[in-house]
Protein backbone atom coordinates (compact mmCIF):
# COMPACT_ATOMS: atom_id res chain seq x y z
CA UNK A 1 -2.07 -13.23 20.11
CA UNK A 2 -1.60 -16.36 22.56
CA UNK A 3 -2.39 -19.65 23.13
CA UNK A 4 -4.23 -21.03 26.79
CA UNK A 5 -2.22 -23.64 27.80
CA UNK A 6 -2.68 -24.78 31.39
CA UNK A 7 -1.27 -28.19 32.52
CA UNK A 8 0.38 -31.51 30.66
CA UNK A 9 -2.58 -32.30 29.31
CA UNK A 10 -4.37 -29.63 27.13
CA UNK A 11 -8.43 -30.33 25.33
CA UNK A 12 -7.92 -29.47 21.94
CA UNK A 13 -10.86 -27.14 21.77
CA UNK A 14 -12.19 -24.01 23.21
CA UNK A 15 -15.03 -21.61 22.95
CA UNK A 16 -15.53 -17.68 23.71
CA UNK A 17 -19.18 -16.25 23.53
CA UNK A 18 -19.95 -12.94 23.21
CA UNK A 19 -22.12 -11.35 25.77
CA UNK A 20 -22.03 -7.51 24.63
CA UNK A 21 -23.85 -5.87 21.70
CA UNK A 22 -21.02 -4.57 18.71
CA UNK A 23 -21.72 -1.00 17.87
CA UNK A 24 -23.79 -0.45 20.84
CA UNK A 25 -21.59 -1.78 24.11
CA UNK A 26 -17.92 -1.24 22.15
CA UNK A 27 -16.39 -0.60 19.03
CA UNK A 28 -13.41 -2.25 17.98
CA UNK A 29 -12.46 -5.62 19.59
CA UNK A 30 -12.85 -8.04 16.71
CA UNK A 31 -12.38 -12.03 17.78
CA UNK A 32 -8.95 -12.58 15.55
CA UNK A 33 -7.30 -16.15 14.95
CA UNK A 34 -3.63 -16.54 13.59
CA UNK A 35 -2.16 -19.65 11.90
CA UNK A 36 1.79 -19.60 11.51
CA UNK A 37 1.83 -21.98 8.83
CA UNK A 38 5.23 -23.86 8.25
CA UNK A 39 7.34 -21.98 5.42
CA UNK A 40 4.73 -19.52 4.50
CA UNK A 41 3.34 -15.83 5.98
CA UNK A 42 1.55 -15.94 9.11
CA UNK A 43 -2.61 -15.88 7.73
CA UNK A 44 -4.90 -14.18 9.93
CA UNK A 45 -8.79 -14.20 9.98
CA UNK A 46 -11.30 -12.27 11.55
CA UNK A 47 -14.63 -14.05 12.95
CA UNK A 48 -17.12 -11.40 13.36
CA UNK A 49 -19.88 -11.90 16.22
CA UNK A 50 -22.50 -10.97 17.24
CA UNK A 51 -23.94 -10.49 20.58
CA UNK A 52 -24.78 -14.29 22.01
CA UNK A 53 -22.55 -15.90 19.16
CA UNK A 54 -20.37 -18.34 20.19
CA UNK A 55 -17.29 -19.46 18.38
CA UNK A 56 -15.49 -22.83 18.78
CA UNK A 57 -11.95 -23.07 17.66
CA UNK A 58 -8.95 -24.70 18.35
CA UNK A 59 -6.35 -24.20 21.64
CA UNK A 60 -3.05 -24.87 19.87
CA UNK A 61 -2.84 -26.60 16.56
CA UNK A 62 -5.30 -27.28 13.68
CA UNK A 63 -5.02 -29.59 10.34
CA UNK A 64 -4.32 -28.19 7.12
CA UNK A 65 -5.08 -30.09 3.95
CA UNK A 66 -1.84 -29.38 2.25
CA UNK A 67 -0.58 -30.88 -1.42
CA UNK A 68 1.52 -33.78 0.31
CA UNK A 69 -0.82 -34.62 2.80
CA UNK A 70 -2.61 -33.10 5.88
CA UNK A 71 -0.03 -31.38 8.49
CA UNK A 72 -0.85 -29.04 11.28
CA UNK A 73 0.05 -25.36 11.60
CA UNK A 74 0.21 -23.74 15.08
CA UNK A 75 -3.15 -20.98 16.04
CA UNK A 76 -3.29 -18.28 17.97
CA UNK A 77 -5.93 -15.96 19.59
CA UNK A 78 -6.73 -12.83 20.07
CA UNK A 79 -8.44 -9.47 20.00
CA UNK A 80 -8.54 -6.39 17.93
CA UNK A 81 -8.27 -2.62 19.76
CA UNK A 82 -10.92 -1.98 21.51
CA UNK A 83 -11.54 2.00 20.85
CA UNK A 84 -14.58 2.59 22.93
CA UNK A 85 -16.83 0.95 25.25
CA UNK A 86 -16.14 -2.20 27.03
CA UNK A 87 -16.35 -5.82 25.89
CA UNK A 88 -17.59 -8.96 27.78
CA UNK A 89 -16.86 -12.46 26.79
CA UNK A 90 -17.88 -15.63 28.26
CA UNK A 91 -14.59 -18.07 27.79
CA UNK A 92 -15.12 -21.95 28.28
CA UNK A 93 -11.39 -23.21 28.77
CA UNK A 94 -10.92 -27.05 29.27
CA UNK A 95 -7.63 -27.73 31.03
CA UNK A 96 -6.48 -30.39 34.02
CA UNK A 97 -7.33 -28.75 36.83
CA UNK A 98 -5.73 -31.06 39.41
């Protein structure tokens, strides 16, 4: 699990699209997001795609409706095992590139 972070100043969002067919091109190799929530377990959540799905999500933090208010809780990225095949993705990244 990680976190693209490339430069001072970082665009909160980022998107991966898959470009191979699940169950046909690989097996394995879900899209997995982690959010280490402050005081609490780690929660992690599978997105499942589909080939030419796109999913948007956030680089680095994301806001949490909690019971004294809305705080933020730190996300990670990731991928499952891949057990067979191979796996394309298309990532947009949106950094400072100077």
């Amino acid at each position: 699990m990680h976190q693209d972070l490339y430069g001072v100043e970082v665009f909160p969002l980022q998107v991966a699209v898959l470009l191979s067919l699940p169950a046909r091109d690989f097996s394995g190799g879900e899209f997995l997001l982690s959010e280490q929530r402050p005081r609490m377990q780690s929660r992690a959540m599978v997105v499942p795609l589909g080939q030419g799905d796109a999913v948007v999500f956030p680089v680095r933090y994301r806001p949490i409706q909690g019971s004294r208010g809305v705080y933020r809780v730190i996300l990670k990225h990731g991928l499952s095992q891949i057990r067979a095949g191979e796996r394309f993705t298309l990532g947009l990244i949106f950094h400072d590139a100077l």
